[in-house]
C-alpha atoms as a PDB file:
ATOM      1  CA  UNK A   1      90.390  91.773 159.893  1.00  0.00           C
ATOM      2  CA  UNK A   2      88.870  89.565 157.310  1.00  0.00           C
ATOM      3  CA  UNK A   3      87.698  92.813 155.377  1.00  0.00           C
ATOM      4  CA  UNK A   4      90.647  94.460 155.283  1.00  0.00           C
ATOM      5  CA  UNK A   5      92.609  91.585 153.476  1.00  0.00           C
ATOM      6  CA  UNK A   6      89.663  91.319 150.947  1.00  0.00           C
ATOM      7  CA  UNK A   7      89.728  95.090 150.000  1.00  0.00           C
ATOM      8  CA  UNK A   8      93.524  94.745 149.702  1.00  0.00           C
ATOM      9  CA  UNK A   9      93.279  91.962 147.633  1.00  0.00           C
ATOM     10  CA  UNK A  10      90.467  93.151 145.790  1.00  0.00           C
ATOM     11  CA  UNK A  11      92.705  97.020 145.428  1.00  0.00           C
ATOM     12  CA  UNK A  12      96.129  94.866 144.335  1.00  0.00           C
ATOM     13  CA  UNK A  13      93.599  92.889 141.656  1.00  0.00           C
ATOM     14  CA  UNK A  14      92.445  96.458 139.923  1.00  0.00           C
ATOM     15  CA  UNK A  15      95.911  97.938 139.895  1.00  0.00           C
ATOM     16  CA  UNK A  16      97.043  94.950 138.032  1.00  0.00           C
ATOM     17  CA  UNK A  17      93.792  95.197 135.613  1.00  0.00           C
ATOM     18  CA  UNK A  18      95.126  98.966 135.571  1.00  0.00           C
ATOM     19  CA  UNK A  19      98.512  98.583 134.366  1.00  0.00           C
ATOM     20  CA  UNK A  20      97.714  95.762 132.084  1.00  0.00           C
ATOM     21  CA  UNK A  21      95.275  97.838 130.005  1.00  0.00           C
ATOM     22  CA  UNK A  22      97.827 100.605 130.067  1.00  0.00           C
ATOM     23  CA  UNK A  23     100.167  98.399 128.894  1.00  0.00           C
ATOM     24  CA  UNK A  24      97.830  97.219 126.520  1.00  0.00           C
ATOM     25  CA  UNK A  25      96.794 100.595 125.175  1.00  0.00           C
ATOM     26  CA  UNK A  26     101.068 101.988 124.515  1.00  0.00           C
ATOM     27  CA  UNK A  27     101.503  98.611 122.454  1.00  0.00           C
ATOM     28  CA  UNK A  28      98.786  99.322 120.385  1.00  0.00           C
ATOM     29  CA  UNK A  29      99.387 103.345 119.977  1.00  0.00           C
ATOM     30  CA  UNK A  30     103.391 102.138 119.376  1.00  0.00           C
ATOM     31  CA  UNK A  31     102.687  99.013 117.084  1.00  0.00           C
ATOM     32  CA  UNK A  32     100.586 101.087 114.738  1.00  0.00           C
ATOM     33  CA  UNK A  33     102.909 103.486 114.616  1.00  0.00           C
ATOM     34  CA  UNK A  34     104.984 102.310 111.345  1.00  0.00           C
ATOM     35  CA  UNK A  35     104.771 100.491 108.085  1.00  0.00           C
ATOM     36  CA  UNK A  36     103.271  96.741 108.288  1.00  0.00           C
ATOM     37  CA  UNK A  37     103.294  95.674 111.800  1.00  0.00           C
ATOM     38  CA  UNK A  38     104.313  92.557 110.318  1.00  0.00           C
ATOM     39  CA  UNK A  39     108.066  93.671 110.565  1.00  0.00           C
ATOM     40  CA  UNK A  40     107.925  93.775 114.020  1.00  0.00           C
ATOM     41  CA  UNK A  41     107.189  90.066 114.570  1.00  0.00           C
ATOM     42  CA  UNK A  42     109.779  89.004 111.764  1.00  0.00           C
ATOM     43  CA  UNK A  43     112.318  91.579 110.162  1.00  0.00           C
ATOM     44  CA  UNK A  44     109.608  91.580 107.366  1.00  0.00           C
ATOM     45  CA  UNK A  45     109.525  95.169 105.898  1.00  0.00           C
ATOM     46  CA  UNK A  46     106.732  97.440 103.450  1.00  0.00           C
ATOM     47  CA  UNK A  47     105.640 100.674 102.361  1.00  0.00           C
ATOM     48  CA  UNK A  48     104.358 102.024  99.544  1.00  0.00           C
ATOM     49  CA  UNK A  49     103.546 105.511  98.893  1.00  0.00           C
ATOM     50  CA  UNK A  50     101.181 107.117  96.278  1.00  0.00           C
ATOM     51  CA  UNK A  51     102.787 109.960  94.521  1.00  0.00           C
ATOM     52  CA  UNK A  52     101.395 112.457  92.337  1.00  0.00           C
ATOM     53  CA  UNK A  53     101.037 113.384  88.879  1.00  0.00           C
ATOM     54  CA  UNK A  54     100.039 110.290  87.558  1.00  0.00           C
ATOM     55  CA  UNK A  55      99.838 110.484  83.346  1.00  0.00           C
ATOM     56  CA  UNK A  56      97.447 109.792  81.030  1.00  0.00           C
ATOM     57  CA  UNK A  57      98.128 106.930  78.077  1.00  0.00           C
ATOM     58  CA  UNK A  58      96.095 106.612  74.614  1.00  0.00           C
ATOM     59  CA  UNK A  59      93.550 109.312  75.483  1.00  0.00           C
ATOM     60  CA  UNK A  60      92.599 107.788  79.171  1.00  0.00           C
ATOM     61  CA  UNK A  61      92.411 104.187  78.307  1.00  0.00           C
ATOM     62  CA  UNK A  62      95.047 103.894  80.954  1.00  0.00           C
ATOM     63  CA  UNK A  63      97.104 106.398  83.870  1.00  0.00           C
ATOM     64  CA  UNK A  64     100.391 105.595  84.899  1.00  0.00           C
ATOM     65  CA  UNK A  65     100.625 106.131  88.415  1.00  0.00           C
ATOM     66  CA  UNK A  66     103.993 106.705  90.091  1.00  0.00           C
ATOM     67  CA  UNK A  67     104.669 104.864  93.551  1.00  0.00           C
ATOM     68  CA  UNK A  68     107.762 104.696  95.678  1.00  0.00           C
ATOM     69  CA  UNK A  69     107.536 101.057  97.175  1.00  0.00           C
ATOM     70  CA  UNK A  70     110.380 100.249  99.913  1.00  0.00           C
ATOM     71  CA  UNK A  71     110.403  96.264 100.635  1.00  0.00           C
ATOM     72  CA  UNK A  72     112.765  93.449 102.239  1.00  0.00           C
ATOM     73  CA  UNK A  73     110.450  90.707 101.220  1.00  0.00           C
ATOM     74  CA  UNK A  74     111.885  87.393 100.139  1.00  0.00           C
ATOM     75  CA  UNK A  75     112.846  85.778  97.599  1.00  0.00           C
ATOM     76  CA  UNK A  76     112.987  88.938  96.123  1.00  0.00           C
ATOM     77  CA  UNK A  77     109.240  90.370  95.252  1.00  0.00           C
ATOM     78  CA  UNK A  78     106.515  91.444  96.420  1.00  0.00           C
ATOM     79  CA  UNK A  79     103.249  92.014  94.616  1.00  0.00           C
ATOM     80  CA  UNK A  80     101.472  95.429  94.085  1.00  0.00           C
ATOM     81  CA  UNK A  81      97.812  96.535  93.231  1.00  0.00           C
ATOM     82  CA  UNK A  82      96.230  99.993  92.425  1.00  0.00           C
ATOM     83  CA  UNK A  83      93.230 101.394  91.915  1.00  0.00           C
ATOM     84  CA  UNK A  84      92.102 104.407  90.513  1.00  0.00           C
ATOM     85  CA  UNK A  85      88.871 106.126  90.902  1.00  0.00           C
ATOM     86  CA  UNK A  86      88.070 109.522  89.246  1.00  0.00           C
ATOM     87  CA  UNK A  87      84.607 111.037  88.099  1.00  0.00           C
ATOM     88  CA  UNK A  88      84.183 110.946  84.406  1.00  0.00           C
ATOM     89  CA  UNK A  89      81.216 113.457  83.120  1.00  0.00           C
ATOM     90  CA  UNK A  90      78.348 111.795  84.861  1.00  0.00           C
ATOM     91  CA  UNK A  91      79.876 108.305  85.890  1.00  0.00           C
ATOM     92  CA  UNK A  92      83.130 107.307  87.124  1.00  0.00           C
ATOM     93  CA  UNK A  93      86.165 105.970  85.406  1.00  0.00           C
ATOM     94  CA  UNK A  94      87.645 102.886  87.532  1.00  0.00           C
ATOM     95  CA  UNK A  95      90.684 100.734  86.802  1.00  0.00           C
ATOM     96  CA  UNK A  96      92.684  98.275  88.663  1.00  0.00           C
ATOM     97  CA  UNK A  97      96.081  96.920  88.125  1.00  0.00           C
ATOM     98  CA  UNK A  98      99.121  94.518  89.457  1.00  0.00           C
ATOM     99  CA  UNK A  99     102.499  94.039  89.371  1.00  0.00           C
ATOM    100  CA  UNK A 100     105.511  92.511  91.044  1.00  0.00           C
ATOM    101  CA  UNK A 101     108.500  94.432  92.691  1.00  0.00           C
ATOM    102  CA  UNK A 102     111.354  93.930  93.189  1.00  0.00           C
ATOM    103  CA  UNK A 103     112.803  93.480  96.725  1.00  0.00           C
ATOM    104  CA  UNK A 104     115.953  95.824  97.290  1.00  0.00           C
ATOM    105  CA  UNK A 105     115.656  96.899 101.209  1.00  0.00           C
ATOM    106  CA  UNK A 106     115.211 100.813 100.241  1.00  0.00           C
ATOM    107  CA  UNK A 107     112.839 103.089  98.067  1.00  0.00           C
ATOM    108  CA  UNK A 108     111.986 102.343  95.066  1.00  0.00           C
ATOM    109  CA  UNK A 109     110.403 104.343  92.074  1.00  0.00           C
ATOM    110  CA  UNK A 110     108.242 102.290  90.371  1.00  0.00           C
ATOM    111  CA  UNK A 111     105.105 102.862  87.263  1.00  0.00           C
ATOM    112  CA  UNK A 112     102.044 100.735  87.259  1.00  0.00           C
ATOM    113  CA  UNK A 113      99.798 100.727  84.365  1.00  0.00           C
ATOM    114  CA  UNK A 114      95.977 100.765  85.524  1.00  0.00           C
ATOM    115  CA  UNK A 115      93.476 100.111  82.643  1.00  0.00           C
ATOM    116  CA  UNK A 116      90.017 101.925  82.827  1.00  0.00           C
ATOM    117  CA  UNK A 117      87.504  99.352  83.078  1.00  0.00           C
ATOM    118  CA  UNK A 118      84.066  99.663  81.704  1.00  0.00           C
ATOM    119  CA  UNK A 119      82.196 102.556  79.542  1.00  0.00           C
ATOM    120  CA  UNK A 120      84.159 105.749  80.895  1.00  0.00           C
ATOM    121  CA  UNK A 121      87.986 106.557  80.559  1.00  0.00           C
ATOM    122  CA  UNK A 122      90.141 108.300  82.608  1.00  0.00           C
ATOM    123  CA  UNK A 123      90.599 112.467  82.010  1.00  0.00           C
ATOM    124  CA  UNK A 124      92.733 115.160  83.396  1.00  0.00           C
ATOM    125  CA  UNK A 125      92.342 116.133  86.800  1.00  0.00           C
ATOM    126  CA  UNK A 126      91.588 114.945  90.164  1.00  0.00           C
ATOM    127  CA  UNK A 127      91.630 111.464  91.129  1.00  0.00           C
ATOM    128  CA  UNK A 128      92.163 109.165  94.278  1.00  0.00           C
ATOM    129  CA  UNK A 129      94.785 106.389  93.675  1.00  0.00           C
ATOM    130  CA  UNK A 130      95.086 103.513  96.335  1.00  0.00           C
ATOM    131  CA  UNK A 131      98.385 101.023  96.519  1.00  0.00           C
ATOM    132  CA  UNK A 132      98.767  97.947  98.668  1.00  0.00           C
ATOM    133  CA  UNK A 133     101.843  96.372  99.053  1.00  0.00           C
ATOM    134  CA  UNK A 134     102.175  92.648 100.108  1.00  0.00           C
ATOM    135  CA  UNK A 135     105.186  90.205 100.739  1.00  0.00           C
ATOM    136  CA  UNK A 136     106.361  87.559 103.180  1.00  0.00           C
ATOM    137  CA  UNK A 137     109.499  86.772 104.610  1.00  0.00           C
ATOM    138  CA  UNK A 138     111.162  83.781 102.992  1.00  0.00           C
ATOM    139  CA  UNK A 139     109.904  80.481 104.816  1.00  0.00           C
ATOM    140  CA  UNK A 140     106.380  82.720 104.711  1.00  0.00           C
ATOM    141  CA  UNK A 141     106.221  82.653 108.716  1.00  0.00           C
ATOM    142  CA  UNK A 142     105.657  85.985 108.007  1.00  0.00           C
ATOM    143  CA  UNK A 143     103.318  87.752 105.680  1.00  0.00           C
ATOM    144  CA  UNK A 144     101.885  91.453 105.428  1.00  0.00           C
ATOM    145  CA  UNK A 145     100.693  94.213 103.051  1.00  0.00           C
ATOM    146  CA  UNK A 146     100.467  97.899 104.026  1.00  0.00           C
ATOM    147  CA  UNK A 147      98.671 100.348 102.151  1.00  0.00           C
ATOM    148  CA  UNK A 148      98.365 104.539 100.924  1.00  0.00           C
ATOM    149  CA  UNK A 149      95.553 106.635  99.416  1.00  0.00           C
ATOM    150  CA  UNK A 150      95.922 110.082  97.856  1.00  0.00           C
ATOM    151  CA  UNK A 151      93.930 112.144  96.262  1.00  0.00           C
ATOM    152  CA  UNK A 152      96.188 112.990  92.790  1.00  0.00           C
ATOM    153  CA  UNK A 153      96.775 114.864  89.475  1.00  0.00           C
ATOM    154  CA  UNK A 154      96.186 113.128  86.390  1.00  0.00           C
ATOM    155  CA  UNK A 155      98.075 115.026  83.681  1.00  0.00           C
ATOM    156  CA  UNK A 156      98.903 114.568  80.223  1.00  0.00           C
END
């Protein structure tokens, strides 16, 4: 008698374990499903999207890089950084820039400036852009960033 209480104990124990890591495993596939799980916890919303062409200013010194950035941050902004990579003759012409946004609740089209740092400039071509956005909610209980990299067209 005593053994078949333990192995229905012990069978009631790993269907629990069973359906707990199940659980476990839909919040995580669900939960990563969208922009900055951070909105989920706090109505905080972000996104940012790389677009493509980017241009080229005074002879590759600079590329403008187009982004659509949709955010509900408070009070009103939220900071942006890119960075652009692209292979220049036998090196690689790097840049990195920021900028505020501001806050509207839908998509926004919006140019950031990113400087070539160092020896080589930027060229026509093929490139790979990266964006982060970040922002908090207005007391900052919440805070998050969410990110996007694409391979784009510099043009001039």
């Amino acid at each position: 008698m005593r053994t078949k209480l333990s192995r229905t104990k012990l069978r009631t124990k790993v269907a629990a374990a069973l359906v707990a890591l199940a659980a476990g495993a839909l919040l995580a596939l669900l939960a990563s499903s969208g922009p900055a799980v951070a909105f989920f916890s706090g109505g905080l919303f972000l996104d940012v999207q790389v677009e493509s062409p980017a241009t080229l200013v005074a002879r590759g010194a600079a590329v403008n890089v187009p982004l659509e950035v949709t955010c509900n941050a408070a009070p009103g902004t939220a900071s942006v950084r890119v960075t652009v990579t692209q292979r220049s003759g036998s090196g690689v012409a790097q840049g990195t820039a920021f900028d505020n946004v501001g806050c509207t609740g839908s998509g926004q089209q919006v140019t950031v400036r990113v400087q070539a740092t160092g020896a080589k400039v930027f060229k026509q071509g093929t490139a790979v852009a990266s964006a982060e956005v970040f922002g908090c909610t207005a007391n900052f209980s919440t805070c998050g960033s969410e990110t996007d990299s694409e391979a784009i067209t510099i043009n001039k």
